[in-house]
PDB file of N, CA and C in Angstrom:
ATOM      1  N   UNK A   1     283.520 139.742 127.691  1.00  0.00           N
ATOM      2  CA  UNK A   1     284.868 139.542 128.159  1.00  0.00           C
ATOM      3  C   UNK A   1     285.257 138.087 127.948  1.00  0.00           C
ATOM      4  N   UNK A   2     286.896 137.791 127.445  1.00  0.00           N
ATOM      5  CA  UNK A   2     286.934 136.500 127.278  1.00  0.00           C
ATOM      6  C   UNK A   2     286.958 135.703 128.667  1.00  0.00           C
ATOM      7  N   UNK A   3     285.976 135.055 128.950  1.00  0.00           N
ATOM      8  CA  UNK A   3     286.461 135.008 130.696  1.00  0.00           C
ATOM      9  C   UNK A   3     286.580 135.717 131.765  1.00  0.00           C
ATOM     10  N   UNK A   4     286.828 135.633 132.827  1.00  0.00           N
ATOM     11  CA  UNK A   4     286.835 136.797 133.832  1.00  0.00           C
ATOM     12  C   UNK A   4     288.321 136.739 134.241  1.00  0.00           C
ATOM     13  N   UNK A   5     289.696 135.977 133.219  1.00  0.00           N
ATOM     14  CA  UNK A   5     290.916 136.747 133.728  1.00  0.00           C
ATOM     15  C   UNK A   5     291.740 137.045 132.079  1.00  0.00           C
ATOM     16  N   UNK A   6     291.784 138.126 132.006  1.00  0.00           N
ATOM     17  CA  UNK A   6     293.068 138.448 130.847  1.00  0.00           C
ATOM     18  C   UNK A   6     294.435 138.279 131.636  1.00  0.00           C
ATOM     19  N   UNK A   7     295.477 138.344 130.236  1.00  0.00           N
ATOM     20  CA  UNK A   7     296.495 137.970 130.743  1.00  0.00           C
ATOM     21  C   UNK A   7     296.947 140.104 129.542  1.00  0.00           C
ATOM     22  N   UNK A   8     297.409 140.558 130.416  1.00  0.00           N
ATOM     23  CA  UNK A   8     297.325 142.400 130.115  1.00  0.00           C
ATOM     24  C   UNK A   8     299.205 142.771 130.238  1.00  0.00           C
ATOM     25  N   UNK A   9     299.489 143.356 129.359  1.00  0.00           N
ATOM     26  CA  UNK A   9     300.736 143.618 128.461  1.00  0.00           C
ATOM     27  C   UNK A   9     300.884 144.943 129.518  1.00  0.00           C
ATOM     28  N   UNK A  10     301.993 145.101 130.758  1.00  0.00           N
ATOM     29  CA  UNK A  10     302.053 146.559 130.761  1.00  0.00           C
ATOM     30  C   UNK A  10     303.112 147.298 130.576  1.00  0.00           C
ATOM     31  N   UNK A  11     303.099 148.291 129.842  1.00  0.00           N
ATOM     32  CA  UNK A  11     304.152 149.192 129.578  1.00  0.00           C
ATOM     33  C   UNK A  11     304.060 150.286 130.841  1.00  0.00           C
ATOM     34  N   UNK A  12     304.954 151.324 131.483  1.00  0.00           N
ATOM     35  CA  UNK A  12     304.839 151.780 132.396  1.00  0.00           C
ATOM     36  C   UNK A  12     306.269 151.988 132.940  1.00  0.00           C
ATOM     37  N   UNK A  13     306.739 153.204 132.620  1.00  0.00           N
ATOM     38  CA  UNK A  13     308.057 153.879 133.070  1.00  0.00           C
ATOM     39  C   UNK A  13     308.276 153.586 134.695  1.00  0.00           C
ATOM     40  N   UNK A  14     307.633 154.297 135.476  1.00  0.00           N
ATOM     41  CA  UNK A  14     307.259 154.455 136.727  1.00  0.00           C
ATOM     42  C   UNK A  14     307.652 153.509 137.890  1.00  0.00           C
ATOM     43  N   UNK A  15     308.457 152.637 138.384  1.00  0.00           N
ATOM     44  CA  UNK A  15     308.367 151.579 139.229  1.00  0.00           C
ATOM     45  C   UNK A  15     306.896 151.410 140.129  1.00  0.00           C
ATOM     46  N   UNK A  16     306.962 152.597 140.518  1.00  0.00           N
ATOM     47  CA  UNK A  16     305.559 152.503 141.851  1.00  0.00           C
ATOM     48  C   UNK A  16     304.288 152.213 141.230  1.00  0.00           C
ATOM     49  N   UNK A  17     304.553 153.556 140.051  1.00  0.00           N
ATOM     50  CA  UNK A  17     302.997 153.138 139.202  1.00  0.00           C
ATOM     51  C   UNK A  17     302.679 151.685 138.737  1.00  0.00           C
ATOM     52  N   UNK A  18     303.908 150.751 137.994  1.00  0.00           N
ATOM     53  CA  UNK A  18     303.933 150.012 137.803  1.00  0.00           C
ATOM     54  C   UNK A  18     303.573 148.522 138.238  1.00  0.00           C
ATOM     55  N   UNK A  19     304.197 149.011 139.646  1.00  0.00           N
ATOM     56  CA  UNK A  19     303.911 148.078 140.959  1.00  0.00           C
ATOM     57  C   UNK A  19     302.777 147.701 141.050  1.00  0.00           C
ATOM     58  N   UNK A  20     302.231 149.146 141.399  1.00  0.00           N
ATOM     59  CA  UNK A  20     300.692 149.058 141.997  1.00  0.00           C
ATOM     60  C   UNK A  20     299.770 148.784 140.743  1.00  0.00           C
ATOM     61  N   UNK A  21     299.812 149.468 139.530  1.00  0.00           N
ATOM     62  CA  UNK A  21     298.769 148.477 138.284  1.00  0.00           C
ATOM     63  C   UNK A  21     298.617 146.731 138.458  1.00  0.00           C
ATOM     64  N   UNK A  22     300.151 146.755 138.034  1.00  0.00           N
ATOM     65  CA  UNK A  22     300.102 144.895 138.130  1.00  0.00           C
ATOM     66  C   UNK A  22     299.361 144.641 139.702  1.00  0.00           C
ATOM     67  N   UNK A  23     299.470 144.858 140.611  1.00  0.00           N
ATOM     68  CA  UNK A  23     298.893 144.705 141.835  1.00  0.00           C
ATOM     69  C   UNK A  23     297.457 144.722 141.632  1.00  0.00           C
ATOM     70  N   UNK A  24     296.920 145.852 141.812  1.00  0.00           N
ATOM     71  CA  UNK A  24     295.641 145.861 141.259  1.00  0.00           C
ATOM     72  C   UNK A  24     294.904 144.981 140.065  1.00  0.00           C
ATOM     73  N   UNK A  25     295.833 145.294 139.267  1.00  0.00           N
ATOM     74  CA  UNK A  25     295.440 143.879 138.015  1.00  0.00           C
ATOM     75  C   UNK A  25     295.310 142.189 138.876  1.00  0.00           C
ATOM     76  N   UNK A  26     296.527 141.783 139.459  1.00  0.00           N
ATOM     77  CA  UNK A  26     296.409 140.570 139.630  1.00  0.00           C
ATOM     78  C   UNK A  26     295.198 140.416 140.671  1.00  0.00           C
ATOM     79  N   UNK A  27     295.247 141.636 141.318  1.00  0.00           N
ATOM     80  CA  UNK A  27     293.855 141.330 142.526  1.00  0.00           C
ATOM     81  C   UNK A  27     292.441 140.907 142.114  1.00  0.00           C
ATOM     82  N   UNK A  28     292.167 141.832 140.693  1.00  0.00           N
ATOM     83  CA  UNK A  28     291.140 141.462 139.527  1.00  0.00           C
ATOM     84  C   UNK A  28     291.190 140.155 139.100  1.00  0.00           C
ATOM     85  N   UNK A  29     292.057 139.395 139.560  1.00  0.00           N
ATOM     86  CA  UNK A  29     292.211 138.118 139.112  1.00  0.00           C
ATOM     87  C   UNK A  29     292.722 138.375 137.553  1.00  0.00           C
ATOM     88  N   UNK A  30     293.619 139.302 137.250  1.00  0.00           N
ATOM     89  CA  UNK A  30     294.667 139.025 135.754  1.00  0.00           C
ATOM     90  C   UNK A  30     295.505 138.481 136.070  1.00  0.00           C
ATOM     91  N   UNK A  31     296.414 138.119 135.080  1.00  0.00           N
ATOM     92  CA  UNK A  31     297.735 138.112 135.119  1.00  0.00           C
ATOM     93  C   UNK A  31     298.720 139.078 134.198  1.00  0.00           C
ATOM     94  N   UNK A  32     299.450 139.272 134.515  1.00  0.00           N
ATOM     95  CA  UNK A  32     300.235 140.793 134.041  1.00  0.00           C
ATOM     96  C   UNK A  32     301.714 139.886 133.005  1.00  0.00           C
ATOM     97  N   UNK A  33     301.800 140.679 131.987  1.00  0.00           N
ATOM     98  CA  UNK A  33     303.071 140.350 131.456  1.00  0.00           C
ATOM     99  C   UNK A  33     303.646 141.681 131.452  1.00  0.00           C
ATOM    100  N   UNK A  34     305.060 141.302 132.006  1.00  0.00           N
ATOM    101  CA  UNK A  34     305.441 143.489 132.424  1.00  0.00           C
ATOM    102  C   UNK A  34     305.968 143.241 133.802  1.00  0.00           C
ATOM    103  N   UNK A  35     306.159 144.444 134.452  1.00  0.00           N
ATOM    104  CA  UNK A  35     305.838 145.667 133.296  1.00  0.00           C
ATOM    105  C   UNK A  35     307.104 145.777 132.484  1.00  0.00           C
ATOM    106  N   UNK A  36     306.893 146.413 131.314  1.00  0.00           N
ATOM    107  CA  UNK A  36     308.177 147.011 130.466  1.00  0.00           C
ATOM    108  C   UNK A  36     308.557 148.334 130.518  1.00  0.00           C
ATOM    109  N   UNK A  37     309.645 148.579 130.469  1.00  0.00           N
ATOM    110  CA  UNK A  37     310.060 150.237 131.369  1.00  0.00           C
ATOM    111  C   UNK A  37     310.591 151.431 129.827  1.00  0.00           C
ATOM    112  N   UNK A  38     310.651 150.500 129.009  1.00  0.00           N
ATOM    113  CA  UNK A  38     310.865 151.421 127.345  1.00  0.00           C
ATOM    114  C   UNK A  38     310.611 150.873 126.354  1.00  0.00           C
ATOM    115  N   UNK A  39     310.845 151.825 125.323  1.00  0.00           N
ATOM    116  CA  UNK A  39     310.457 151.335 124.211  1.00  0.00           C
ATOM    117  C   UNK A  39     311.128 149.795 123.286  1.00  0.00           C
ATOM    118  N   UNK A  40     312.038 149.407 123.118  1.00  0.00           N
ATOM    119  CA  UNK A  40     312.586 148.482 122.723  1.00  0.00           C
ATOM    120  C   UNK A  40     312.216 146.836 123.273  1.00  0.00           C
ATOM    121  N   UNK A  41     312.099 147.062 124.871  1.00  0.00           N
ATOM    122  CA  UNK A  41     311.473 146.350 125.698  1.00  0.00           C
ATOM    123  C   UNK A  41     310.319 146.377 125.247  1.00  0.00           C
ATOM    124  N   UNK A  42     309.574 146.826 125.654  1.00  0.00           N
ATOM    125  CA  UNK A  42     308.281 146.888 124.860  1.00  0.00           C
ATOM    126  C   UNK A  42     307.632 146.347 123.856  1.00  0.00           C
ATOM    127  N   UNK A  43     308.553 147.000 122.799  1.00  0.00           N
ATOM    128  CA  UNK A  43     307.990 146.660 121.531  1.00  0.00           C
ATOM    129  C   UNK A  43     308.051 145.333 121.620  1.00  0.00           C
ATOM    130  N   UNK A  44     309.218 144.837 121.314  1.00  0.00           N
ATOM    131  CA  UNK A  44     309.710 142.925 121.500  1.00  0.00           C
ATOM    132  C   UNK A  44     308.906 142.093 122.190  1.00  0.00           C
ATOM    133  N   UNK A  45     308.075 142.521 123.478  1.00  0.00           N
ATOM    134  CA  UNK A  45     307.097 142.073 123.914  1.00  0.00           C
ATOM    135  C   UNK A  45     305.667 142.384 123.137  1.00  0.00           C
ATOM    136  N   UNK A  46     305.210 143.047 123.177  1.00  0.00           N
ATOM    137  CA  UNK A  46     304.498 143.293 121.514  1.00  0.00           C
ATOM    138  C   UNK A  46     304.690 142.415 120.670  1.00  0.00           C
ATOM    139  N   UNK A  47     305.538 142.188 120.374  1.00  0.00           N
ATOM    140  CA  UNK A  47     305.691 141.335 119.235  1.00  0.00           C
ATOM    141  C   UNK A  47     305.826 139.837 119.278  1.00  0.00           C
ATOM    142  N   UNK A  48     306.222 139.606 120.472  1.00  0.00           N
ATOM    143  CA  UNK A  48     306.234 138.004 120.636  1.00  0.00           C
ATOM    144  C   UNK A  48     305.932 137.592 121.911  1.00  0.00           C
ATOM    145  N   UNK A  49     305.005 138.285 123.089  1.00  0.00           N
ATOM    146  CA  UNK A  49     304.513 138.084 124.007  1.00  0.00           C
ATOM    147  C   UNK A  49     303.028 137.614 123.709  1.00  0.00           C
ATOM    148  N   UNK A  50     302.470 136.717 124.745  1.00  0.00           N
ATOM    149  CA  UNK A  50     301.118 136.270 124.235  1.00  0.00           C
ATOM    150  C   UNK A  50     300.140 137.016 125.653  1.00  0.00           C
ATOM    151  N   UNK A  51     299.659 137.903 124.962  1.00  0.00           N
ATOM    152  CA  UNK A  51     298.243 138.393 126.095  1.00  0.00           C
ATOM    153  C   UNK A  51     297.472 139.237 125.627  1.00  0.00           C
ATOM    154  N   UNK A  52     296.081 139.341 125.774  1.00  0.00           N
ATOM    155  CA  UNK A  52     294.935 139.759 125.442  1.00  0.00           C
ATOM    156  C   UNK A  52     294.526 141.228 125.139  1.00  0.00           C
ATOM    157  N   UNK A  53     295.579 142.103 126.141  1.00  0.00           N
ATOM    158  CA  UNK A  53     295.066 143.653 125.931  1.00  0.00           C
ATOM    159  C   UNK A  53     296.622 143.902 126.578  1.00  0.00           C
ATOM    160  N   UNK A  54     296.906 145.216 126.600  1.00  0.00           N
ATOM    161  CA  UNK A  54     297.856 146.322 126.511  1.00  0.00           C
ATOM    162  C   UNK A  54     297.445 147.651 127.339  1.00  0.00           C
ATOM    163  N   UNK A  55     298.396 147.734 128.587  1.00  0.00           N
ATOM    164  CA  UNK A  55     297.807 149.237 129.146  1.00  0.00           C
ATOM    165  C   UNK A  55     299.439 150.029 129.127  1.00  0.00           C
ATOM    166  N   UNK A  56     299.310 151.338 127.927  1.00  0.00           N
ATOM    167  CA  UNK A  56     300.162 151.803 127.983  1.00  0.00           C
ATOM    168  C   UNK A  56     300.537 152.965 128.282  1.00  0.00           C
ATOM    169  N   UNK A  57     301.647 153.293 129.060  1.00  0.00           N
ATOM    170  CA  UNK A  57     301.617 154.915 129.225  1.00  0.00           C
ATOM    171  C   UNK A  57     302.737 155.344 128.017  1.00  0.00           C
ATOM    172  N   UNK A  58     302.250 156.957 127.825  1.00  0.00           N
ATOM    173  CA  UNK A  58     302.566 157.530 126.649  1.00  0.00           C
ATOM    174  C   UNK A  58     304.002 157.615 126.793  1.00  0.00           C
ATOM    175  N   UNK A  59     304.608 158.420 127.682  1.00  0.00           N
ATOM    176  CA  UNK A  59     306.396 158.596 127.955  1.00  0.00           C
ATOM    177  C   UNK A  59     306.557 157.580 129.058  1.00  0.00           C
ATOM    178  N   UNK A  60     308.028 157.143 127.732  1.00  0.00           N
ATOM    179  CA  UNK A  60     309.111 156.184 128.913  1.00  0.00           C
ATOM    180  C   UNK A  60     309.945 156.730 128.895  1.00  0.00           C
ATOM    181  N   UNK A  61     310.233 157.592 129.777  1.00  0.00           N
ATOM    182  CA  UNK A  61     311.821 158.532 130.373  1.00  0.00           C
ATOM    183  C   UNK A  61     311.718 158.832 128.859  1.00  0.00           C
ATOM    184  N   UNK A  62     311.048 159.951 128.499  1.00  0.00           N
ATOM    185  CA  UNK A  62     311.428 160.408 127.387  1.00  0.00           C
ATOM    186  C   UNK A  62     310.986 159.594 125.947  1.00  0.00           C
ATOM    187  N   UNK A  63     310.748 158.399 125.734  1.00  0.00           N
ATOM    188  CA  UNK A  63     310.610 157.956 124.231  1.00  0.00           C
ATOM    189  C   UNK A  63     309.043 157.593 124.521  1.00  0.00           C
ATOM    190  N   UNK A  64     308.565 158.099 123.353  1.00  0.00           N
ATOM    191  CA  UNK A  64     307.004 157.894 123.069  1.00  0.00           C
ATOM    192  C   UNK A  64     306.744 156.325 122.836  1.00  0.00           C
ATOM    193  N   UNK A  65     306.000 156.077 123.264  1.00  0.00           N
ATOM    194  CA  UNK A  65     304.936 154.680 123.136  1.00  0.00           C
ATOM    195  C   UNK A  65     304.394 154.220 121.774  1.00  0.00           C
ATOM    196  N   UNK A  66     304.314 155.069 121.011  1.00  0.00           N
ATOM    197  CA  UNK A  66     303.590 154.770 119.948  1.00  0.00           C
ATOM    198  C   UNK A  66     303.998 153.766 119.064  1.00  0.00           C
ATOM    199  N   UNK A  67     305.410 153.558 118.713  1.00  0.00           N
ATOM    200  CA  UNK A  67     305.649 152.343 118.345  1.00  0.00           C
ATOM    201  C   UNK A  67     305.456 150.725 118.664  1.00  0.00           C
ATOM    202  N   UNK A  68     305.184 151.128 120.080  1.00  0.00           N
ATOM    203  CA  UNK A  68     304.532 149.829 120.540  1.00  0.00           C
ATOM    204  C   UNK A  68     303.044 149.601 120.128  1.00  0.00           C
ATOM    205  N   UNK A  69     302.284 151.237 120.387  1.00  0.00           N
ATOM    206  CA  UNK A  69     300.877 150.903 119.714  1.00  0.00           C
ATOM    207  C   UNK A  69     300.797 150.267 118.446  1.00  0.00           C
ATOM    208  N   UNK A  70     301.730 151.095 117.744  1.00  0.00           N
ATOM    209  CA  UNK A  70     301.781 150.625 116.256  1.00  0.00           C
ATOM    210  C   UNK A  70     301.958 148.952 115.914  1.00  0.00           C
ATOM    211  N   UNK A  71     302.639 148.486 116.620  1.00  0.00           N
ATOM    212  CA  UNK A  71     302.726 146.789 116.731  1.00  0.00           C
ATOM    213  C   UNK A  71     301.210 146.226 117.066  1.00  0.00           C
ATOM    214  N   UNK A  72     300.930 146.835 118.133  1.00  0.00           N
ATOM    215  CA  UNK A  72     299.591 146.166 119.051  1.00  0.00           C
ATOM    216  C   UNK A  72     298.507 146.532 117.918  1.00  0.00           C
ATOM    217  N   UNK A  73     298.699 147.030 116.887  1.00  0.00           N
ATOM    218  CA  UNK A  73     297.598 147.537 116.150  1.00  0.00           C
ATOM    219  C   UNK A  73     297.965 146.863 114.934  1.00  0.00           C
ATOM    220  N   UNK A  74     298.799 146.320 114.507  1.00  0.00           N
ATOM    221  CA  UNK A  74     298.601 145.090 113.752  1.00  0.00           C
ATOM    222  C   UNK A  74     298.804 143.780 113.697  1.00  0.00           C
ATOM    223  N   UNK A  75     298.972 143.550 115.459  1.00  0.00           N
ATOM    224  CA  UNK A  75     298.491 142.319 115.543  1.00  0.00           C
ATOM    225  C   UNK A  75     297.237 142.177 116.025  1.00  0.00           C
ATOM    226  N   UNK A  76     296.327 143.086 116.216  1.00  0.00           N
ATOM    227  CA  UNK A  76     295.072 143.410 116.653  1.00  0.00           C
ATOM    228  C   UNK A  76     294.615 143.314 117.811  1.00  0.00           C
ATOM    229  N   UNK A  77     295.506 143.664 118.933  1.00  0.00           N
ATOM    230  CA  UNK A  77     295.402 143.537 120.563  1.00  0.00           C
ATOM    231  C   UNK A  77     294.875 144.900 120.927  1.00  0.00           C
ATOM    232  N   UNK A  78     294.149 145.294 121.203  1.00  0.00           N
ATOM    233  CA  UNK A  78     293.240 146.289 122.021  1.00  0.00           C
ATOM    234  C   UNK A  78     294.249 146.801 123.061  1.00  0.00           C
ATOM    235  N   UNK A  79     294.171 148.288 123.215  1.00  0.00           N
ATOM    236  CA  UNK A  79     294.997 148.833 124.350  1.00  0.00           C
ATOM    237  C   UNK A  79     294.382 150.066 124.677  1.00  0.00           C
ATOM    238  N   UNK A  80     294.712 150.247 125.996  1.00  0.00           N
ATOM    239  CA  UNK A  80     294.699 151.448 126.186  1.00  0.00           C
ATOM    240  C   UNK A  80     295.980 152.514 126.496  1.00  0.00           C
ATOM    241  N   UNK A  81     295.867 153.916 126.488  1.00  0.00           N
ATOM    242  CA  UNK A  81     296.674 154.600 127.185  1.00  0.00           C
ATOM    243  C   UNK A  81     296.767 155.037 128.406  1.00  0.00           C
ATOM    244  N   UNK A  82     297.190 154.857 129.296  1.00  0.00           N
ATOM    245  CA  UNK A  82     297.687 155.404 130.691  1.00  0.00           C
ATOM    246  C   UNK A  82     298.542 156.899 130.927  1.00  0.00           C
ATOM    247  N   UNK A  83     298.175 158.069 131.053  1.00  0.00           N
ATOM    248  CA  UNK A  83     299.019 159.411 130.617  1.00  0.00           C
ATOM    249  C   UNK A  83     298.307 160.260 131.623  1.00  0.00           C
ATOM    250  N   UNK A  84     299.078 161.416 132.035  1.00  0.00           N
ATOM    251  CA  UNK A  84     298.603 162.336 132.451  1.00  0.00           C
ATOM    252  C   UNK A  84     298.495 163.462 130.981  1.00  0.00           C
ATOM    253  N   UNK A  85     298.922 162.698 129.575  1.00  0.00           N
ATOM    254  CA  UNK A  85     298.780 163.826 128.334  1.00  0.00           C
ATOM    255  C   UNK A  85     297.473 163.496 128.132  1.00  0.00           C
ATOM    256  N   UNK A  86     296.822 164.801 128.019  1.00  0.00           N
ATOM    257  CA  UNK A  86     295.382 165.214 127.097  1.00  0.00           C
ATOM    258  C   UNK A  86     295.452 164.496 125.473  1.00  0.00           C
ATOM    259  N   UNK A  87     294.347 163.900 125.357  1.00  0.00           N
ATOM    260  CA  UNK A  87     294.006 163.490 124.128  1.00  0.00           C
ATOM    261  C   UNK A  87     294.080 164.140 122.910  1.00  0.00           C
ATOM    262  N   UNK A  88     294.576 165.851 123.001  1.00  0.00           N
ATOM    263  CA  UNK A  88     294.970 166.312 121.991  1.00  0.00           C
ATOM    264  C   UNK A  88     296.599 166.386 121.680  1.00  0.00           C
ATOM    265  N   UNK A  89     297.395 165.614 122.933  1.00  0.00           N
ATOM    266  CA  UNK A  89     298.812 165.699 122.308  1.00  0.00           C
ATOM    267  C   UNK A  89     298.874 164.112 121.411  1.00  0.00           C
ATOM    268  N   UNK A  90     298.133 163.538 121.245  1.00  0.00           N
ATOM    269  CA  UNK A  90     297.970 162.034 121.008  1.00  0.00           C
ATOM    270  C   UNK A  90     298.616 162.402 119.701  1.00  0.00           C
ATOM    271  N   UNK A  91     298.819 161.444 118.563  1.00  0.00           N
ATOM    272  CA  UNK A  91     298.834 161.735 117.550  1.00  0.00           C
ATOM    273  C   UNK A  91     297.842 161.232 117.227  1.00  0.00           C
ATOM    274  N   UNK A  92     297.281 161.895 115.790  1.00  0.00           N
ATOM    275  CA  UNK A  92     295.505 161.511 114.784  1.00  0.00           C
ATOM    276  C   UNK A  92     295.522 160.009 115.148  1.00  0.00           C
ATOM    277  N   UNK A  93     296.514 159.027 114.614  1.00  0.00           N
ATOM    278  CA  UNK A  93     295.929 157.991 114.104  1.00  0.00           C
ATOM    279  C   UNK A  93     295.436 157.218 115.605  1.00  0.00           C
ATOM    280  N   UNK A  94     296.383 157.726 116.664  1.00  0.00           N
ATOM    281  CA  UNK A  94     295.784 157.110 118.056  1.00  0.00           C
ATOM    282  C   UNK A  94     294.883 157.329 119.043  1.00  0.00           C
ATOM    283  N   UNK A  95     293.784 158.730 118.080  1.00  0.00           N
ATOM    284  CA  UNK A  95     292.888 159.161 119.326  1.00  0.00           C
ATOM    285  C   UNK A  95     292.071 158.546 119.594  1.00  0.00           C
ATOM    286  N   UNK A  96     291.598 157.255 118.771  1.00  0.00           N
ATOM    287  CA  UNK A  96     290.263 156.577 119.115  1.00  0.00           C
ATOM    288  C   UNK A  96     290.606 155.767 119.735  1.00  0.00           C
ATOM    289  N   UNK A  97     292.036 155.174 120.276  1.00  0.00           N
ATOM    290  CA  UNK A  97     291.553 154.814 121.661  1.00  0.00           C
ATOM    291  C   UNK A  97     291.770 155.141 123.134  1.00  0.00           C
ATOM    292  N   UNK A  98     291.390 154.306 123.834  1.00  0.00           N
ATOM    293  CA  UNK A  98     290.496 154.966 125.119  1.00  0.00           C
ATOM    294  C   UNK A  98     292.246 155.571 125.739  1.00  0.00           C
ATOM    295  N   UNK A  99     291.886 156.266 126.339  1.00  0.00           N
ATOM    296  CA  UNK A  99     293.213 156.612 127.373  1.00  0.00           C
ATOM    297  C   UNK A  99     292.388 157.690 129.197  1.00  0.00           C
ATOM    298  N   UNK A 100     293.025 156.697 129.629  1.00  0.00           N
ATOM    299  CA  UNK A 100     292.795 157.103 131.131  1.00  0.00           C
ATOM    300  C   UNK A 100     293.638 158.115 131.448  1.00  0.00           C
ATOM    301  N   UNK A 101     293.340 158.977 132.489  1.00  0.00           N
ATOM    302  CA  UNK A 101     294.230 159.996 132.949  1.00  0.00           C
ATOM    303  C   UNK A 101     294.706 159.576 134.355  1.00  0.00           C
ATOM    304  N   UNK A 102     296.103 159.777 134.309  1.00  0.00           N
ATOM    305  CA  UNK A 102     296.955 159.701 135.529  1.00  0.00           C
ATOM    306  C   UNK A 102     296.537 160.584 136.546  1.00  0.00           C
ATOM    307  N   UNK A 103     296.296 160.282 137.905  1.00  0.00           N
ATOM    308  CA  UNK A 103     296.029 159.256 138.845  1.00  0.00           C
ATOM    309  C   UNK A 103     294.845 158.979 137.816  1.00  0.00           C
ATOM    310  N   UNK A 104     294.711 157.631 138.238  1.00  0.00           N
ATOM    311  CA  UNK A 104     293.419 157.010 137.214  1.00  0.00           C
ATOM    312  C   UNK A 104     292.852 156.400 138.272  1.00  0.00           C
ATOM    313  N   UNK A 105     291.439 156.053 138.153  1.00  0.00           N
ATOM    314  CA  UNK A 105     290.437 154.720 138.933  1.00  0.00           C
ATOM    315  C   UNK A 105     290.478 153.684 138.597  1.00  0.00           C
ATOM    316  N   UNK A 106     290.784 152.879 139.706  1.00  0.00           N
ATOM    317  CA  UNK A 106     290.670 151.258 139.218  1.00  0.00           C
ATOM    318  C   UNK A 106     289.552 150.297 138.529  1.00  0.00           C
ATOM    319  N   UNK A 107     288.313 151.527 139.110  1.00  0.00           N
ATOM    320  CA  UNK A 107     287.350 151.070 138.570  1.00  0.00           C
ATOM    321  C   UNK A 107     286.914 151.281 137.137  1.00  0.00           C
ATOM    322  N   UNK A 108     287.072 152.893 137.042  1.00  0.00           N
ATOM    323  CA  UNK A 108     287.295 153.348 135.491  1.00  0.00           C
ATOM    324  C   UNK A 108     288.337 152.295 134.192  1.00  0.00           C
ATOM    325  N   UNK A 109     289.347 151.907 135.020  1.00  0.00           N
ATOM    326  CA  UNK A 109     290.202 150.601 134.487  1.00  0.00           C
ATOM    327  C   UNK A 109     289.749 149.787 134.224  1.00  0.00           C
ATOM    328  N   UNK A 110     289.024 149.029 135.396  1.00  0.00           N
ATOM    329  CA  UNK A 110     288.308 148.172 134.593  1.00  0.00           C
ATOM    330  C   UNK A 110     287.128 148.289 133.926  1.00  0.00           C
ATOM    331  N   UNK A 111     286.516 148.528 134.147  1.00  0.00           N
ATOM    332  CA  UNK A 111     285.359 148.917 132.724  1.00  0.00           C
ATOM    333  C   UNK A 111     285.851 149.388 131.613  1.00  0.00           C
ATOM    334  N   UNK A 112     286.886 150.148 131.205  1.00  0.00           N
ATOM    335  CA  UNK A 112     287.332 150.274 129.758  1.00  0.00           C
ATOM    336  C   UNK A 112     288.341 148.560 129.756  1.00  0.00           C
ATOM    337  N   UNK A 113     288.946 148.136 130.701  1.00  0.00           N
ATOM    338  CA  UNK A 113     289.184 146.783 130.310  1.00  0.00           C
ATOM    339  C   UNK A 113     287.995 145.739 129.880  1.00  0.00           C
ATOM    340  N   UNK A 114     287.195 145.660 130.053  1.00  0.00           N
ATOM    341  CA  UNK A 114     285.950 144.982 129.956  1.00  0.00           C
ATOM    342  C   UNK A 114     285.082 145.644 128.276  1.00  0.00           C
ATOM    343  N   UNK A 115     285.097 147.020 128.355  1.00  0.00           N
ATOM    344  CA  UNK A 115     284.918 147.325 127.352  1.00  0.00           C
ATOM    345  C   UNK A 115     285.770 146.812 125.749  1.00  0.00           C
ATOM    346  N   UNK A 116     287.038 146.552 125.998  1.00  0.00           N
ATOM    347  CA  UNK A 116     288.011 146.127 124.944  1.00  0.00           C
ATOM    348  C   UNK A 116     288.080 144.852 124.839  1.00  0.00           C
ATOM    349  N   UNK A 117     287.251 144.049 125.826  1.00  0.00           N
ATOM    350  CA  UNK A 117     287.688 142.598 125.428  1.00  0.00           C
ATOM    351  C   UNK A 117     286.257 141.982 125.018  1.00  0.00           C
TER     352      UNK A 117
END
């Protein structure tokens, strides 16, 4: 791990869900850039935000995430997915990485955070 604080990109429709990640994150001693509530938002942060990893959920009110992956994947930032969708609605090119299932563990969180950095 680079250190024991990332600075973690979150995407996350949800207000509450949202709330409580960054919460939990900053308690881990992160710091959160986020959350972002759609895609456009998102992406733009993607693209010119500076932080270490990415936790994203799949639907924002309707528009898929993947364009943001698609950014985070060539600037080479590690992410995960946050979804209550099964790994077979993913599309091919995004199944290899990790995605947690909604309600998720904080602990399970962090260890695939730890795992990506």
């Amino acid at each position: 791990m680079k250190g024991s604080s990332l600075r973690i990109l979150i995407v996350e429709d949800e207000a509450i869900l949202a709330f409580g990640l960054e919460q939990e994150l900053v308690e881990a001693g992160h710091a959160t850039v986020g959350p972002f509530r759609n895609v456009a938002t998102a992406c733009r942060a993607a693209m010119q935000e500076t932080f270490d990893i990415a936790v994203l959920d799949i639907n924002l009110n309707g528009e898929l995430v993947y364009p943001v992956a698609e950014q985070l994947t060539r600037r080479g930032i590690p992410f995960l997915f946050l979804s209550g969708y099964g790994s077979e609605s993913i599309p091919e090119p995004f199944r290899a990485f990790p995605r947690l299932a909604k309600p998720y563990d904080p602990t399970e969180m962090a260890r695939i955070l730890k795992e990506l950095t």
